[in-house]
N, C-alpha and C. Protein backbone atom coordinates (compact mmCIF):
# COMPACT_ATOMS: atom_id res chain seq x y z
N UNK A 1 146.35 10.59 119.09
CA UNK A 1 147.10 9.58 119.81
C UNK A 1 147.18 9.97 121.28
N UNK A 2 147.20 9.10 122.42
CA UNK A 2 146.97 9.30 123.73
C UNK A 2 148.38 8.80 124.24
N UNK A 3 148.83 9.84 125.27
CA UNK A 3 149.71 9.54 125.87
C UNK A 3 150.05 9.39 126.97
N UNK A 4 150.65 7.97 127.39
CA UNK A 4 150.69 7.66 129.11
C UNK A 4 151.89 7.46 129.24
N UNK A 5 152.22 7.29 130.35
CA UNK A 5 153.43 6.79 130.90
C UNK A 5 153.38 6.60 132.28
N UNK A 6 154.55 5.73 132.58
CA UNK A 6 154.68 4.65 133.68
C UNK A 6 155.87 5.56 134.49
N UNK A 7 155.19 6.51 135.08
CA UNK A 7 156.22 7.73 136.10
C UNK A 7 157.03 6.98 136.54
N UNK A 8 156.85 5.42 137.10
CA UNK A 8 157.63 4.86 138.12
C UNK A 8 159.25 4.73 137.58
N UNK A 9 159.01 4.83 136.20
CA UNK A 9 160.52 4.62 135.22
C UNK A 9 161.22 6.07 135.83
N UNK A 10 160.74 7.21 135.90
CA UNK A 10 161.46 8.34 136.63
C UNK A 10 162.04 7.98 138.36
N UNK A 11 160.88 7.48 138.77
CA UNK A 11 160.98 7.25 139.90
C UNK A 11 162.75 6.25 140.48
N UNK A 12 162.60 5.05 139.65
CA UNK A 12 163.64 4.28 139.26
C UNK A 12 164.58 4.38 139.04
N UNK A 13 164.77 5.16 138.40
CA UNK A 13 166.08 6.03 137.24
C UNK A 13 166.00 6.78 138.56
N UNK A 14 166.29 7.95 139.08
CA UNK A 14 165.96 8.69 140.42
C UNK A 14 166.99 8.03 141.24
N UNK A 15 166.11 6.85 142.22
CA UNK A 15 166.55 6.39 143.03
C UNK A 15 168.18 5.66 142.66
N UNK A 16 168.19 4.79 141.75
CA UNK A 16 169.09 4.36 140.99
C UNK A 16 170.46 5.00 141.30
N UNK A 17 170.01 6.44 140.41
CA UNK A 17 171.29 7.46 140.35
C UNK A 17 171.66 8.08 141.71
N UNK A 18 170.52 8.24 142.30
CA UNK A 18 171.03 9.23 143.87
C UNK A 18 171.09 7.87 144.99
N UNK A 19 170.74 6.74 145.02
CA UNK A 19 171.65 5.89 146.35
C UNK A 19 171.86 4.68 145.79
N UNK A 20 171.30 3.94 145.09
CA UNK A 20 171.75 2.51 144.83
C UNK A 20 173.72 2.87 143.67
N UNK A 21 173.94 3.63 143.34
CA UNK A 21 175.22 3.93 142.33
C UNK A 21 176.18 4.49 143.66
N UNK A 22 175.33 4.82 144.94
CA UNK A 22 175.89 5.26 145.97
C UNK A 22 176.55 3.94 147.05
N UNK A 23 175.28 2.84 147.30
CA UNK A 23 175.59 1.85 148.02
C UNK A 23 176.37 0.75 147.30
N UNK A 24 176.27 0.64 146.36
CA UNK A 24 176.87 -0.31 145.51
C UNK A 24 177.56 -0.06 143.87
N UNK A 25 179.12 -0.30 143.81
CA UNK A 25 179.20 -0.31 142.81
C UNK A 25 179.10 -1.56 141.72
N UNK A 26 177.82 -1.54 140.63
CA UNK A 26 177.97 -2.44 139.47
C UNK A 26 179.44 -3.14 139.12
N UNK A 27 179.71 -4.01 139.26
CA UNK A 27 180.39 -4.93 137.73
C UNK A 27 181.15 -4.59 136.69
N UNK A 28 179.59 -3.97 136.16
CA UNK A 28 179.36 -3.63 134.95
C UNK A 28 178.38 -2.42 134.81
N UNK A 29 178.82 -1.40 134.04
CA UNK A 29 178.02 -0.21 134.24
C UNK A 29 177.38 0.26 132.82
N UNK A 30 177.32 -0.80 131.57
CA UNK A 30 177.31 0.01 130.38
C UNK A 30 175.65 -0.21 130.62
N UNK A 31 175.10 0.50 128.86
CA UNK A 31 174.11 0.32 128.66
C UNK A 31 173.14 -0.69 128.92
N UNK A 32 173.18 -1.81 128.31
CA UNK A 32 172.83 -3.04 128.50
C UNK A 32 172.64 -3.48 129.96
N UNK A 33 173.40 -3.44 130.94
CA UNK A 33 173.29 -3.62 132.22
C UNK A 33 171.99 -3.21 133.00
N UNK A 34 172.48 -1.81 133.16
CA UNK A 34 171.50 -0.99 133.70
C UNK A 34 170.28 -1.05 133.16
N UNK A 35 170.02 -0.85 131.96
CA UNK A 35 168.32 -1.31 131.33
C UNK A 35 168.15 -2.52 131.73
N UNK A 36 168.88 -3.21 131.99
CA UNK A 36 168.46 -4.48 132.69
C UNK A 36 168.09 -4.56 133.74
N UNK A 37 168.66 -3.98 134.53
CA UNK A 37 168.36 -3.32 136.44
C UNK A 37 167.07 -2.85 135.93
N UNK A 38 166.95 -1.78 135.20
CA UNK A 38 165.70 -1.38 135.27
C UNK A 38 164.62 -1.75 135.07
N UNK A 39 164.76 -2.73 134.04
CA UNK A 39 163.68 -3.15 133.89
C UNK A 39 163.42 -4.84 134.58
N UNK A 40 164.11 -5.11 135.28
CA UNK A 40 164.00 -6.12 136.34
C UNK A 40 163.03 -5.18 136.90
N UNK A 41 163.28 -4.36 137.74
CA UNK A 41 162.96 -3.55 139.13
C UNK A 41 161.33 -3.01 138.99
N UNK A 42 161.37 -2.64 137.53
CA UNK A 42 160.16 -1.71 137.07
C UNK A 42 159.12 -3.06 136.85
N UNK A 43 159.68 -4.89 136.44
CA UNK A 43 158.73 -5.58 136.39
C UNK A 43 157.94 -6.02 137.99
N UNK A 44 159.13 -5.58 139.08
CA UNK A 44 158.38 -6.13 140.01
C UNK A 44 157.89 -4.75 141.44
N UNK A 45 157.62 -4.02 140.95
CA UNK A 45 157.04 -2.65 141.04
C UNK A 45 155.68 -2.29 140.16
N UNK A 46 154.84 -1.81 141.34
CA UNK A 46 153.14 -1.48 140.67
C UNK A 46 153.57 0.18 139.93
N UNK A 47 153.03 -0.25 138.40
CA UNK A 47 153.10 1.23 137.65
C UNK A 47 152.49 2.05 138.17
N UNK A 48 152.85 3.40 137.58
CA UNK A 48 151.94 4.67 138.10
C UNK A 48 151.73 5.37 136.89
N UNK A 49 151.03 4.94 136.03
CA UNK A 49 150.47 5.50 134.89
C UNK A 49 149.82 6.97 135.22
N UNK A 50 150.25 8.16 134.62
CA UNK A 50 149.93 9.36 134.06
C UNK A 50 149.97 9.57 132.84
N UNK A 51 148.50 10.57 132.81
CA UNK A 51 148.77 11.56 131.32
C UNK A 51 149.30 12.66 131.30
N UNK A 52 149.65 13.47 132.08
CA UNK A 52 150.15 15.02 132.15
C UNK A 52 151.09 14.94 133.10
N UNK A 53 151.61 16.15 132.93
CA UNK A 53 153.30 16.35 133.56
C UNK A 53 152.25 16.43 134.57
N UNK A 54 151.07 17.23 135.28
CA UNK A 54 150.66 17.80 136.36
C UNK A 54 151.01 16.64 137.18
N UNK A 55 150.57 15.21 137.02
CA UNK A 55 150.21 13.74 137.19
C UNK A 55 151.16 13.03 137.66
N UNK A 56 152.34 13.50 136.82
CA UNK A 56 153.79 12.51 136.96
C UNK A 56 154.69 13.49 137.80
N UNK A 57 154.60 14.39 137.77
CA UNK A 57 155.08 16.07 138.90
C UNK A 57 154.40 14.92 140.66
N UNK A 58 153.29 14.90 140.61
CA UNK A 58 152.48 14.78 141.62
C UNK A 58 153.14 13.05 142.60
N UNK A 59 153.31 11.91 140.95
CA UNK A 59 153.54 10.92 141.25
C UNK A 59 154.95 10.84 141.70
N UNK A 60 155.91 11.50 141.12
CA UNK A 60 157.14 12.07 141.57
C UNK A 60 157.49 12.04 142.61
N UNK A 61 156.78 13.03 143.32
CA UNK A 61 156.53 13.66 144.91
C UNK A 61 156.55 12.49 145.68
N UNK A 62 156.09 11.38 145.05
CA UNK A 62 156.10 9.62 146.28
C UNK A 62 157.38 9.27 146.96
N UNK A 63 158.39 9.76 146.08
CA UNK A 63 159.78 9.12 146.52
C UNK A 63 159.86 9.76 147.56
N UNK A 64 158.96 10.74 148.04
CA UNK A 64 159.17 10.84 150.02
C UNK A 64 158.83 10.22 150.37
N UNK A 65 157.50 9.43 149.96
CA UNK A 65 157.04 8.38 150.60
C UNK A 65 158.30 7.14 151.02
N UNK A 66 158.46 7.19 152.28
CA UNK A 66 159.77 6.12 152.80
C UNK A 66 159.34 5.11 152.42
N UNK A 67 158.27 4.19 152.65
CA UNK A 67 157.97 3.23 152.10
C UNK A 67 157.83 2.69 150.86
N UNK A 68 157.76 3.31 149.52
CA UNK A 68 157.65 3.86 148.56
C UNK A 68 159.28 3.49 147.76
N UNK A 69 160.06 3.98 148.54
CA UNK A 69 161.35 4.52 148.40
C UNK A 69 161.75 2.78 148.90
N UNK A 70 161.67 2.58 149.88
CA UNK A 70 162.08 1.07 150.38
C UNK A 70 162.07 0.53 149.48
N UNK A 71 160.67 -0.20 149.17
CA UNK A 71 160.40 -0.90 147.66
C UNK A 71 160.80 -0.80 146.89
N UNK A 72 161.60 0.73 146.11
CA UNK A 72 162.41 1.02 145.07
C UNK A 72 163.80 0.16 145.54
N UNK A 73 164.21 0.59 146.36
CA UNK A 73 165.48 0.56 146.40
C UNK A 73 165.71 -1.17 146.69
N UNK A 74 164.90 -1.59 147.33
CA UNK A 74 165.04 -3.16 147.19
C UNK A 74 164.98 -4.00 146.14
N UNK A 75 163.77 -3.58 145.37
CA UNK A 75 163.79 -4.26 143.87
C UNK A 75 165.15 -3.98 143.19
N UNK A 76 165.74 -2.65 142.80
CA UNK A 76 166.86 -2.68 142.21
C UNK A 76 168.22 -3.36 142.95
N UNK A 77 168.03 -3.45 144.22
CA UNK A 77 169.29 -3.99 144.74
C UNK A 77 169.28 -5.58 143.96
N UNK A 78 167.79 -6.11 144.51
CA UNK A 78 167.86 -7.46 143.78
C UNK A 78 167.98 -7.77 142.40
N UNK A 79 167.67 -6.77 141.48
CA UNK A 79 168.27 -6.61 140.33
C UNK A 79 169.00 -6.75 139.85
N UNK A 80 169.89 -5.23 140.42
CA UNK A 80 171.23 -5.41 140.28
C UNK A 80 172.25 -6.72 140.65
N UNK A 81 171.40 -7.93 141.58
CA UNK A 81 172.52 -9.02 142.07
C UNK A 81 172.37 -10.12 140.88
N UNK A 82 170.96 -9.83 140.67
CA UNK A 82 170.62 -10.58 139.01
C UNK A 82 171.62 -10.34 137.84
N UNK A 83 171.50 -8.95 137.43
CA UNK A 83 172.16 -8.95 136.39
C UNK A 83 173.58 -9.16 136.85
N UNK A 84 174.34 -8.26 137.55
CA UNK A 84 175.23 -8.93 137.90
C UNK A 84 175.99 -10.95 137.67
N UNK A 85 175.14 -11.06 138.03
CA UNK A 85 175.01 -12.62 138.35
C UNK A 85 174.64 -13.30 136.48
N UNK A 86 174.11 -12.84 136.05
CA UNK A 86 173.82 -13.68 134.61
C UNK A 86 173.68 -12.02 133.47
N UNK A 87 174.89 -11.43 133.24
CA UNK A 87 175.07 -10.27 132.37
C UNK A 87 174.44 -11.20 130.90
N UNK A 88 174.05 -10.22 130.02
CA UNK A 88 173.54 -10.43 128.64
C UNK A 88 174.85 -10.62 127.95
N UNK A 89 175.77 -10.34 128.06
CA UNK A 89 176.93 -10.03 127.27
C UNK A 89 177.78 -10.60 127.49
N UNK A 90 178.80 -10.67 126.81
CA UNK A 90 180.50 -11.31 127.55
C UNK A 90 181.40 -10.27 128.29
């Protein structure tokens, strides 16, 4: 069995926890929410598929990339105004 993954979900989760939980507080903070942020953010963000930690270590390293980092942090802001705005739940 072959295994990949979409680093950018680290990347996400990352940014998330160290400035967007910083600039803005959620609503709503449970489970449901936030996988929702995330995966808003992660649909409108180009993956970075790796097979090895060496790969996703390397892809990691982008969130210096400022530009990189912009794009993160904008998709989840707009996210977050989404879910916010139409929660799954009551």
């Amino acid at each position: 069995m072959r295994h990949v993954r979409n680093a950018m979900e680290s990347i996400v989760e990352y940014i998330y926890e160290s400035e967007i939980t910083r600039l803005h507080k959620m609503k709503c903070n449970c489970d449901q929410c936030v996988s929702d942020v995330f995966a808003l953010a992660l649909n409108h963000l180009p993956p970075r598929y790796v097979s090895t930690s060496v790969g996703e270590a390397f892809v990691e390293t982008m969130v210096m990339d400022i530009q990189l980092k912009l794009d993160v942090v904008r998709e989840l802001m707009m996210a977050v105004v989404t879910v916010e705005n139409n929660p799954r739940h009551d």
